[in-house]
Protein backbone atom coordinates (compact mmCIF):
# COMPACT_ATOMS: atom_id res chain seq x y z
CA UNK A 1 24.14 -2.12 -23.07
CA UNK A 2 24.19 -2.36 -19.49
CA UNK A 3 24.14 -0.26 -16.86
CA UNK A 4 26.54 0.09 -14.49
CA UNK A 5 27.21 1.82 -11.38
CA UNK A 6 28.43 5.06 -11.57
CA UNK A 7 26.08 5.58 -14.72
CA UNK A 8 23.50 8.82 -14.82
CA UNK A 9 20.19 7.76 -14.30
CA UNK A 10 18.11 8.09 -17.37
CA UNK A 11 15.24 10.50 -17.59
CA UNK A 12 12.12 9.27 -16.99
CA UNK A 13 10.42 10.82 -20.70
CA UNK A 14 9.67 7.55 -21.97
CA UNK A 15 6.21 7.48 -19.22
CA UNK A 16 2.82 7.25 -20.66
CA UNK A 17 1.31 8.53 -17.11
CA UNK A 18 1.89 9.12 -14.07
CA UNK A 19 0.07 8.10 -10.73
CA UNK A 20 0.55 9.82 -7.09
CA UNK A 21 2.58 12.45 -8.85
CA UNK A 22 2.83 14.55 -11.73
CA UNK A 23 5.90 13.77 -14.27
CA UNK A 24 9.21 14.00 -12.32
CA UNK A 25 12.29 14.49 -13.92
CA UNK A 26 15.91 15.94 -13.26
CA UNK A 27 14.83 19.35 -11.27
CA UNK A 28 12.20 17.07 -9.26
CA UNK A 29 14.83 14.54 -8.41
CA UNK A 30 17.99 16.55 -7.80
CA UNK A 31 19.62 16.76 -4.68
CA UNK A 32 17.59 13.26 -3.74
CA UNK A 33 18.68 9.76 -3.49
CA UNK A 34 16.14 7.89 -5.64
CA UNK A 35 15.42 4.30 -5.70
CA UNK A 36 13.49 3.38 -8.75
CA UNK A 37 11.19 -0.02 -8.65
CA UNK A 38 10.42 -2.14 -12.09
CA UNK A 39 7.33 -4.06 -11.76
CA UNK A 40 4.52 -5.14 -13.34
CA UNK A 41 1.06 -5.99 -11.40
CA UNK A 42 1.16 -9.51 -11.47
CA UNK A 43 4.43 -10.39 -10.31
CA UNK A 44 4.46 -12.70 -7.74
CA UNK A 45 8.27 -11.86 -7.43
CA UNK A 46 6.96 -8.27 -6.99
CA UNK A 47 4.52 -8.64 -5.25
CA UNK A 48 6.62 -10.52 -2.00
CA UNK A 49 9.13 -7.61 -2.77
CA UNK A 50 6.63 -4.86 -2.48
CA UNK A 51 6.31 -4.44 1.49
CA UNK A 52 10.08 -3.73 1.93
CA UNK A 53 9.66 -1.00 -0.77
CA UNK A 54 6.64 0.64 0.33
CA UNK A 55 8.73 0.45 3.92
CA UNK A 56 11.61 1.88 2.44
CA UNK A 57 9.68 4.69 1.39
CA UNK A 58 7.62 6.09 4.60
CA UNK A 59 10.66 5.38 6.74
CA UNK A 60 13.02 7.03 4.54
CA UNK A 61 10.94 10.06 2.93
CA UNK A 62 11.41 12.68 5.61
CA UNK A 63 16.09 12.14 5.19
CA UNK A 64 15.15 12.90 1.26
CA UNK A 65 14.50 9.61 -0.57
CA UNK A 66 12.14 9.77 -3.34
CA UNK A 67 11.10 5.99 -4.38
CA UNK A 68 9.44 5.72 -8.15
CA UNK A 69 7.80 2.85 -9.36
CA UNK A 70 7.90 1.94 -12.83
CA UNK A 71 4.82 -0.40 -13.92
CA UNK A 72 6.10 -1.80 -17.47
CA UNK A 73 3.42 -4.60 -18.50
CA UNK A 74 4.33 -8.10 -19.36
CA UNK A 75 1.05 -9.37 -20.43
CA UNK A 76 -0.99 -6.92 -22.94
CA UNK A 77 -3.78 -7.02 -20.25
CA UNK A 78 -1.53 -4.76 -17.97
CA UNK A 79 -1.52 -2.25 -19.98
CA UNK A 80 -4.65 -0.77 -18.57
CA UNK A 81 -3.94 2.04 -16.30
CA UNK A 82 -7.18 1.53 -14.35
CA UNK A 83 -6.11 -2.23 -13.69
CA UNK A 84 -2.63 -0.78 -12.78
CA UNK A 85 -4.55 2.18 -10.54
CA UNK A 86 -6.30 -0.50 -8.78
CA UNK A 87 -2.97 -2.54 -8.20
CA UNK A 88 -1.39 0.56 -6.36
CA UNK A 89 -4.56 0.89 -4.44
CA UNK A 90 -4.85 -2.55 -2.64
CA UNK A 91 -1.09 -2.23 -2.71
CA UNK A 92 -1.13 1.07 -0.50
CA UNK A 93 1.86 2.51 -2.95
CA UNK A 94 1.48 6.39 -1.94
CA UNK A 95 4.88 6.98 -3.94
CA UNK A 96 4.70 8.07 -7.68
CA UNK A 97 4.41 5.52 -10.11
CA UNK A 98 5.15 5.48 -13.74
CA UNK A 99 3.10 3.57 -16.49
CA UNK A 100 5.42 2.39 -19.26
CA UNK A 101 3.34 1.09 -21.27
CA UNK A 102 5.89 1.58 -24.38
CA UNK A 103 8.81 0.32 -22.23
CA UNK A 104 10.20 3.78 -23.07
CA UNK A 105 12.02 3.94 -19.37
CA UNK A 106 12.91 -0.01 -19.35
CA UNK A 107 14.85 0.51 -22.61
CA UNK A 108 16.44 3.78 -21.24
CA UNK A 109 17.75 1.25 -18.34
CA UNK A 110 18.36 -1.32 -20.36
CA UNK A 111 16.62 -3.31 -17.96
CA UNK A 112 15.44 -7.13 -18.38
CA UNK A 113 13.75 -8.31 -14.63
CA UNK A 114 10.53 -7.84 -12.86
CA UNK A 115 11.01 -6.63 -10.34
CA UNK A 116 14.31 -4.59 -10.25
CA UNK A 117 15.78 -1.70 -8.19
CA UNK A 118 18.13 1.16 -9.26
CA UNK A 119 19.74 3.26 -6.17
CA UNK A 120 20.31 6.32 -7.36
CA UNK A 121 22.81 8.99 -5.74
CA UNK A 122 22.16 12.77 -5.34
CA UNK A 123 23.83 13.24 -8.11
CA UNK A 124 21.69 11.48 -10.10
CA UNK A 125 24.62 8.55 -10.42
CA UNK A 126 23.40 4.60 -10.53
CA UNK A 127 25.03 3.61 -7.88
CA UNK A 128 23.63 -0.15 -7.23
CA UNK A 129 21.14 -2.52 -8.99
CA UNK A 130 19.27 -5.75 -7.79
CA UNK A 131 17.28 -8.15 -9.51
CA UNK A 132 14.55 -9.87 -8.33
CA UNK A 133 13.72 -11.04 -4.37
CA UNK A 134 15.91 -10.79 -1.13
CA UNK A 135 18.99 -9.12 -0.26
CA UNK A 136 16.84 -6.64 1.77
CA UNK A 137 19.07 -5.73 4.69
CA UNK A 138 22.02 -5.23 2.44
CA UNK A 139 19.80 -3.08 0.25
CA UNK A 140 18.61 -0.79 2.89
CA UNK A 141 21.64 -0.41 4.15
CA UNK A 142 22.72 0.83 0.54
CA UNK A 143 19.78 3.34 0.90
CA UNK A 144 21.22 4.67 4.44
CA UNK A 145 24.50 5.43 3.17
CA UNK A 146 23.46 7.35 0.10
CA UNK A 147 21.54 9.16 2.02
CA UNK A 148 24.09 9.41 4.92
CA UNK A 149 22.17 7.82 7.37
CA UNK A 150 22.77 4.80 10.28
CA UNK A 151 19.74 3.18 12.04
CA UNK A 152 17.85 -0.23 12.40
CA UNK A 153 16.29 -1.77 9.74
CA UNK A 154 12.70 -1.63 9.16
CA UNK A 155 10.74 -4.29 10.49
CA UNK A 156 9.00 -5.81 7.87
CA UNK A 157 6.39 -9.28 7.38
CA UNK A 158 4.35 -9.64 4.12
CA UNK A 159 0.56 -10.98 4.71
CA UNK A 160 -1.25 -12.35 2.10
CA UNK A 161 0.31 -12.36 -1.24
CA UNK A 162 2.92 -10.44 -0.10
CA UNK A 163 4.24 -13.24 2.88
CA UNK A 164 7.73 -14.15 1.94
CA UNK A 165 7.70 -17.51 -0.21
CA UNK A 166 8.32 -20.91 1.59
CA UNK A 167 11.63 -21.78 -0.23
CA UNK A 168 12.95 -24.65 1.87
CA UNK A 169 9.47 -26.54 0.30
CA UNK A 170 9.37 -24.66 -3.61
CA UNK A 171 9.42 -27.57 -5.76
CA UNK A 172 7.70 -25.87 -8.73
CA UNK A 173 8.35 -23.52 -10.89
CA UNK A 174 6.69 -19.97 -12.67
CA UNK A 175 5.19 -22.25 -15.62
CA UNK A 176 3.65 -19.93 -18.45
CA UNK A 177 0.98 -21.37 -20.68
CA UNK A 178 0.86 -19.58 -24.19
CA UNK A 179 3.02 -21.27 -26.93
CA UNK A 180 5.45 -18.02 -26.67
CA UNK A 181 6.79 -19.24 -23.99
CA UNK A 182 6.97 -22.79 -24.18
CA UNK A 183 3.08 -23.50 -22.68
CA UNK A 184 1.76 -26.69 -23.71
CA UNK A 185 -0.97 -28.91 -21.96
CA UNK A 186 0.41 -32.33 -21.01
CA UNK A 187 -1.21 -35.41 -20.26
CA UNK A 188 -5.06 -36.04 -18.61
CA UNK A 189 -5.50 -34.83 -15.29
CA UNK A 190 -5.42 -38.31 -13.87
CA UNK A 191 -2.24 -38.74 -14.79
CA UNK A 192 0.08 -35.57 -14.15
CA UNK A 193 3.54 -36.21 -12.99
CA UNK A 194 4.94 -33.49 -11.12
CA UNK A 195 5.30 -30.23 -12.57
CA UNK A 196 2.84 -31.07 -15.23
CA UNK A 197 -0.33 -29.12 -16.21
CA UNK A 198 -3.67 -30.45 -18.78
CA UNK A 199 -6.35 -28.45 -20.11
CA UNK A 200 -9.93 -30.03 -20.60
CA UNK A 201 -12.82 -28.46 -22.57
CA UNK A 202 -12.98 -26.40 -25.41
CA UNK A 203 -9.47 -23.72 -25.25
CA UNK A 204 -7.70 -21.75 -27.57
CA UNK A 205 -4.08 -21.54 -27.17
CA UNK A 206 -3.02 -18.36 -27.34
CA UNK A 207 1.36 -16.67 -27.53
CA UNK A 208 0.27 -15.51 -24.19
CA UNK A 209 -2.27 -17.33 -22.62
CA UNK A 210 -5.20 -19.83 -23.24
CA UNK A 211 -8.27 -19.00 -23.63
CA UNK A 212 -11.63 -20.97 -22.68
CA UNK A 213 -14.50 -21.23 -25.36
CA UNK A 214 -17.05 -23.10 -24.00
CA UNK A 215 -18.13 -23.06 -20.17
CA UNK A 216 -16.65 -26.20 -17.59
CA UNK A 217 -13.37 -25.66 -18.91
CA UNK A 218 -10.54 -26.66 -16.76
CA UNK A 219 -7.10 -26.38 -16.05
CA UNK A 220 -5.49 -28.92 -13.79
CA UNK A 221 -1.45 -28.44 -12.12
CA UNK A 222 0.66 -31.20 -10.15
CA UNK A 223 2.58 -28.99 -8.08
CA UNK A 224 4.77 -29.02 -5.14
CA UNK A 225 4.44 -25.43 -2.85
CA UNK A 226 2.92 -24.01 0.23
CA UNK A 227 1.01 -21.38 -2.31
CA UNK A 228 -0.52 -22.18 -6.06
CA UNK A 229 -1.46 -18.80 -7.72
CA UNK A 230 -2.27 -18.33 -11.42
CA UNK A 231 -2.43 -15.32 -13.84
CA UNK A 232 -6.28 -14.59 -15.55
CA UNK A 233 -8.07 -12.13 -16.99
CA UNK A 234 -11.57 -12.15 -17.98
CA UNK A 235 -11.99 -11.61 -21.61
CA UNK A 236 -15.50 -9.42 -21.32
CA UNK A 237 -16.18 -7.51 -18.68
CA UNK A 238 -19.00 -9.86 -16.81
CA UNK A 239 -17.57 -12.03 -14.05
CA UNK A 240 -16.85 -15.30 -14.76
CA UNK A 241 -17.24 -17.56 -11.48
CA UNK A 242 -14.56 -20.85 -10.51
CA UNK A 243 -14.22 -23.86 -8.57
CA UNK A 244 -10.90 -25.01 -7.27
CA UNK A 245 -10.35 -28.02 -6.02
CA UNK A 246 -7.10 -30.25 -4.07
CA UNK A 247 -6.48 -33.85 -5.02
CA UNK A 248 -10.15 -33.79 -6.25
CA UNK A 249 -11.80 -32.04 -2.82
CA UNK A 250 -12.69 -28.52 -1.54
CA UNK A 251 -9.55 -26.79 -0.17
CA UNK A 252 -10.95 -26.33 3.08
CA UNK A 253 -7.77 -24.57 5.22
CA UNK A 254 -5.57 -24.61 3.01
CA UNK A 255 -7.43 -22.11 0.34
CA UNK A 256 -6.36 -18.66 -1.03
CA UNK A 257 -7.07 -15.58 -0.49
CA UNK A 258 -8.99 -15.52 -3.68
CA UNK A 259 -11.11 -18.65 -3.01
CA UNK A 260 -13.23 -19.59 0.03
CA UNK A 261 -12.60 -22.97 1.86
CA UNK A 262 -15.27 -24.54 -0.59
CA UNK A 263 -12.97 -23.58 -3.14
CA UNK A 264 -15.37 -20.88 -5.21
CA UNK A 265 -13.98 -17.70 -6.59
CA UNK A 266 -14.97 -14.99 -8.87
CA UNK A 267 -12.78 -13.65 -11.81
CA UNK A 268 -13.60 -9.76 -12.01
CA UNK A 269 -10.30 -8.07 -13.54
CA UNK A 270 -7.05 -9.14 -14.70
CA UNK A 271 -4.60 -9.76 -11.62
CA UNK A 272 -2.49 -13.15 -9.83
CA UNK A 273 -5.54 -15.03 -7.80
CA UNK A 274 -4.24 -16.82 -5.12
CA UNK A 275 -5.81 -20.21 -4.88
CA UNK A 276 -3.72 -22.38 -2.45
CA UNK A 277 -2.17 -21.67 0.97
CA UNK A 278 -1.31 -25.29 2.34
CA UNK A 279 -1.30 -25.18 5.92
CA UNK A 280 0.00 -28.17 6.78
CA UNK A 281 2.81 -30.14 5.49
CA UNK A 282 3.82 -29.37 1.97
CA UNK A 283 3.86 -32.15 -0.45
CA UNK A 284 2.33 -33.25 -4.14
CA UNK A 285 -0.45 -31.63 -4.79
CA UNK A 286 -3.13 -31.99 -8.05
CA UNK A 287 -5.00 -28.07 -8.38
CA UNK A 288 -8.09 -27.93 -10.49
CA UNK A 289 -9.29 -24.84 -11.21
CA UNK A 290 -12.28 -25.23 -13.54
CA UNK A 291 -14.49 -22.25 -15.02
CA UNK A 292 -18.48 -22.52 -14.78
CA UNK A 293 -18.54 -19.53 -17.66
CA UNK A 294 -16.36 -18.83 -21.06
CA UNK A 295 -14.61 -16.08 -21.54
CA UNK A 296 -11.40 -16.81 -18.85
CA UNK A 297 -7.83 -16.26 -20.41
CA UNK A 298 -4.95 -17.85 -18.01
CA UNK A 299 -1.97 -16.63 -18.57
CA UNK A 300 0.72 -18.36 -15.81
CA UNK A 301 1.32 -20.58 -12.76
CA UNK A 302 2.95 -19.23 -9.74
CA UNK A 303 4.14 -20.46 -6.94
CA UNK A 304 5.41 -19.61 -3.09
């Protein structure tokens, strides 16, 4: 069933912990608007969402709104509060978050996105629900009048990770690479058409992800974006270093935050690395990303 405005809001029970807050439920929340956040930490959809909710929240805290995060994992690696701890963190989320690790509160909501919001009245009434990026303005503006309010907008500009996506040039893409969901390696690297991906070396395929065996595995991507990010987790706990490279060179300029212009990173924790950030003209584009030790597990493209 779905819900729809006007609905109560569910109680948040279903939590397995709590971060920036103890457990908040109807006596915490009443008399507040609340606007409640589904994510999960390696969202890229999230993640370009997340400045206009952390915004929301210090410019809005003092006229009574109470913003909750709800981290439900899609990957079984997210299910580690310490990874989601970190997340909120480098994030700077100072408002309480809820780990859902049982998807106890995304079945009370019926919900099916990352990310989502839920504006809730002081009543405790749904009164509006968006799925996914954009609509900002219109969305604060819901926030204002629930809580009976009329000002600017906040100014807001995502850096990093967080910079709003270069649409006008997104020719590729979220492209998930266990069988689960439809992953399968295509042709050698030499010959990717666009959109296609190849694995070389020794890998498991995994429902959720692949999983590299033997060291000087790679994973190559024909893609058409600005940004190229992908999804991994280290399957021990001892870093496991990488090399990316563009159309067979060192990124120089147009690397990620996560690699250096010679195109080396380290894989520490599960999270989205960020490997490309073209800065000049988008076009076609062969990634490489290719693991000097075993033990990486890469989960999903995304791209910006």
């Amino acid at each position: 069933m779905s819900v729809f405005s006007g609905v109560h809001m569910p109680a948040l029970d279903g939590a397995t912990g709590w971060l920036n807050s103890e457990p908040l439920g109807p006596a915490e929340l009443r008399g507040h608007v609340v606007l409640v956040n589904f994510w999960t930490l390696t969202c890229i959809n999230w993640l370009r969402q997340e400045p206009y909710v952390r915004a929301w929240s210090k410019a809005y805290r003092d006229d009574g709104l109470i913003v909750i995060g709800v981290h439900t994992p899609e990957f079984s690696f997210e299910h580690d509060i310490d990874l989601v701890r970190q997340a909120v963190k480098t994030r700077d989320i100072d408002y309480p978050v809820a780990q859902d690790n049982d998807y106890g509160i995304w079945t009370a909501f019926a919900n099916n996105y990352w990310p989502a919001l839920y504006f809730v009245d002081t009543d405790g009434r749904i009164r509006d629900q968006h799925f996914g990026e954009g609509r900002y303005e219109q969305s604060e503006r819901r926030i204002q009048r629930l809580l009976d309010i009329e000002r600017e907008p906040v100014s807001v500009e995502g850096e990093g990770v967080e910079a709003e996506a270069d649409w006008d040039h997104l020719g590729t893409t979220e492209t998930y690479l266990g069988y689960s969901r439809g992953g399968t390696g295509g042709a050698p690297a030499a010959d990717l058409r666009l959109n296609d991906w190849a694995l070389t070396g020794a890998w498991t395929t995994g429902p959720e992800n692949v999983m590299l065996d033997e060291a000087g595995g790679s994973i190559a991507f024909r893609f058409h974006a600005r940004d190229a990010h992908v999804v991994l987790s280290p399957r021990a706990e001892e870093p496991i270093p990488f090399r990316v490279l563009l159309d067979g060179q060192a990124p120089g300029p147009s690397h990620g935050v996560d690699v250096n212009e010679e195109g080396n990173g380290v894989l520490r924790e599960g999270r989205m690395y960020q490997l490309v950030r073209e800065h000049d003209t988008v076009r076609d584009r062969t990634l490489e990303v290719t693991f000097l030790e075993p033990g990486a597990e890469a989960y999903s493209f995304t791209f910006g």
